[in-house]
C-alpha atoms as a PDB file:
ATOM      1  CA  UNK A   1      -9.357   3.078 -20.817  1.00  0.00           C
ATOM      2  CA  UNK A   2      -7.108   1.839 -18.347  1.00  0.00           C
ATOM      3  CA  UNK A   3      -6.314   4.709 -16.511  1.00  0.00           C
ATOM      4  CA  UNK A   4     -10.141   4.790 -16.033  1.00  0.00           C
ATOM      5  CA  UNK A   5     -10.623   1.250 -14.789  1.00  0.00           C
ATOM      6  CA  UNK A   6      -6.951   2.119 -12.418  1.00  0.00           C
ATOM      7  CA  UNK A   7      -9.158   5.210 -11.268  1.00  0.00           C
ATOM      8  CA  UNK A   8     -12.090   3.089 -10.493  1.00  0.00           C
ATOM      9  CA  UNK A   9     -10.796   0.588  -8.953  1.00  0.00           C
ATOM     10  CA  UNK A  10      -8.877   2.694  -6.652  1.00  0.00           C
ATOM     11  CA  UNK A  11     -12.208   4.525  -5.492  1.00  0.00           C
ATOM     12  CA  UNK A  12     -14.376   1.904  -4.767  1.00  0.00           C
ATOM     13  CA  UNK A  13     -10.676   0.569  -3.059  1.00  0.00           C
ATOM     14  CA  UNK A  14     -11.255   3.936  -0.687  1.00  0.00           C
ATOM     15  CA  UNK A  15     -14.580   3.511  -0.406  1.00  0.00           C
ATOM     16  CA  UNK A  16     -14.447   0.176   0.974  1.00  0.00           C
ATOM     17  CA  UNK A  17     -11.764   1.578   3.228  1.00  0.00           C
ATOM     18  CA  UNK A  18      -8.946  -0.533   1.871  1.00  0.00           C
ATOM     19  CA  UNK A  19      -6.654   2.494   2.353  1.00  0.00           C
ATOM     20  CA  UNK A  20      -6.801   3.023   5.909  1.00  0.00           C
ATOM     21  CA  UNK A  21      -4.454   1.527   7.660  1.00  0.00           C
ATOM     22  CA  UNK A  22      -1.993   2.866   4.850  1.00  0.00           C
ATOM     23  CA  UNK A  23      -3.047   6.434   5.959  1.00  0.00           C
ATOM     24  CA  UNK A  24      -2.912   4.863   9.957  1.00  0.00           C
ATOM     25  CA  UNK A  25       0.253   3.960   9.220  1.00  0.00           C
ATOM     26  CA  UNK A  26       1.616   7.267   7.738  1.00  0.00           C
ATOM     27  CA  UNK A  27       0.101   9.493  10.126  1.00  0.00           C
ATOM     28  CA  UNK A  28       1.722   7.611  13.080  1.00  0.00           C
ATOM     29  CA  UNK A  29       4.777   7.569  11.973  1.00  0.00           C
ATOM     30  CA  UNK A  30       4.605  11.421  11.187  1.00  0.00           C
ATOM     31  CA  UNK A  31       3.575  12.107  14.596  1.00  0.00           C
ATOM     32  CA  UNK A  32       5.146   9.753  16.439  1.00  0.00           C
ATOM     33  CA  UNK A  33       8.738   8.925  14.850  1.00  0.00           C
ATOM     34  CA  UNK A  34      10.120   5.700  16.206  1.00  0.00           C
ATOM     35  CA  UNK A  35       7.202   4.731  17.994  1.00  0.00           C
ATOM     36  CA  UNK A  36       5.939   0.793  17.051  1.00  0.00           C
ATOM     37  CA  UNK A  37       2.842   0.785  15.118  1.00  0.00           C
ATOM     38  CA  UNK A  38       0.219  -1.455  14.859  1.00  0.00           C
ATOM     39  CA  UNK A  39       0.246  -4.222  12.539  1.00  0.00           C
ATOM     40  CA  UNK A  40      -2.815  -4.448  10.043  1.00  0.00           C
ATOM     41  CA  UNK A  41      -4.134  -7.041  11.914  1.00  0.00           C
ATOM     42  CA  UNK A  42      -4.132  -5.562  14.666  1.00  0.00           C
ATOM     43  CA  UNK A  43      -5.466  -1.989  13.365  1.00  0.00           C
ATOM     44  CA  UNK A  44      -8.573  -4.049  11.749  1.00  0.00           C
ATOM     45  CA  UNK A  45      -9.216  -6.058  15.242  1.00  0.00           C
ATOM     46  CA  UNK A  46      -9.156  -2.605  17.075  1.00  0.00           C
ATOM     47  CA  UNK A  47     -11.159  -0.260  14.718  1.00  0.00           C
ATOM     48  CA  UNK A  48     -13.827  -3.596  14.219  1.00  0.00           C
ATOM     49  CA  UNK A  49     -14.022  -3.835  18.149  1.00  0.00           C
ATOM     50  CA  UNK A  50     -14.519   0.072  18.643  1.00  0.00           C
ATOM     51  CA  UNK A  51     -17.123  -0.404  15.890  1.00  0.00           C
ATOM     52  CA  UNK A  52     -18.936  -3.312  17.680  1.00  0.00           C
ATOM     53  CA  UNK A  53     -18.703  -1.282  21.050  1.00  0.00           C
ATOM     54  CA  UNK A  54     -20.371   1.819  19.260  1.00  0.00           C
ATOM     55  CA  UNK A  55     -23.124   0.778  17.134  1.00  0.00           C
ATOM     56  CA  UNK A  56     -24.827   3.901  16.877  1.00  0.00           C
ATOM     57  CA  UNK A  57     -21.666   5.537  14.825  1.00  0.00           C
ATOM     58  CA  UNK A  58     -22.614   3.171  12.166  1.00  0.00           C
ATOM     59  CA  UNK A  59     -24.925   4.376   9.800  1.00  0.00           C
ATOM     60  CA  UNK A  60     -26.458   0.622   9.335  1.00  0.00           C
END
């Protein structure tokens, strides 16, 4: 049962996109090694603005 619930949680965590800049994160420092990376604050500031300057990539 609580493997379940774990599981559960942990997709609608994805699906709210709570695992992002985690992924961000890994992916920059595989492809660029030693190269600063953003902090979360600034990730969500960045993807929100490129979001706000975009609106028709939104589906809503």
């Amino acid at each position: 049962m609580i493997t379940a619930v774990r599981r559960a949680w942990w997709w609608v965590g994805a699906l709210m996109g709570d695992h992002d800049y985690a992924r961000y994160v890994a992916l920059q420092r595989q492809l660029n090694p030693g190269y600063p990376v953003m902090t979360e604050r600034e990730y969500w500031r960045q993807r929100y603005a490129a979001s706000d300057a975009d609106p028709e990539a939104r589906c809503c």
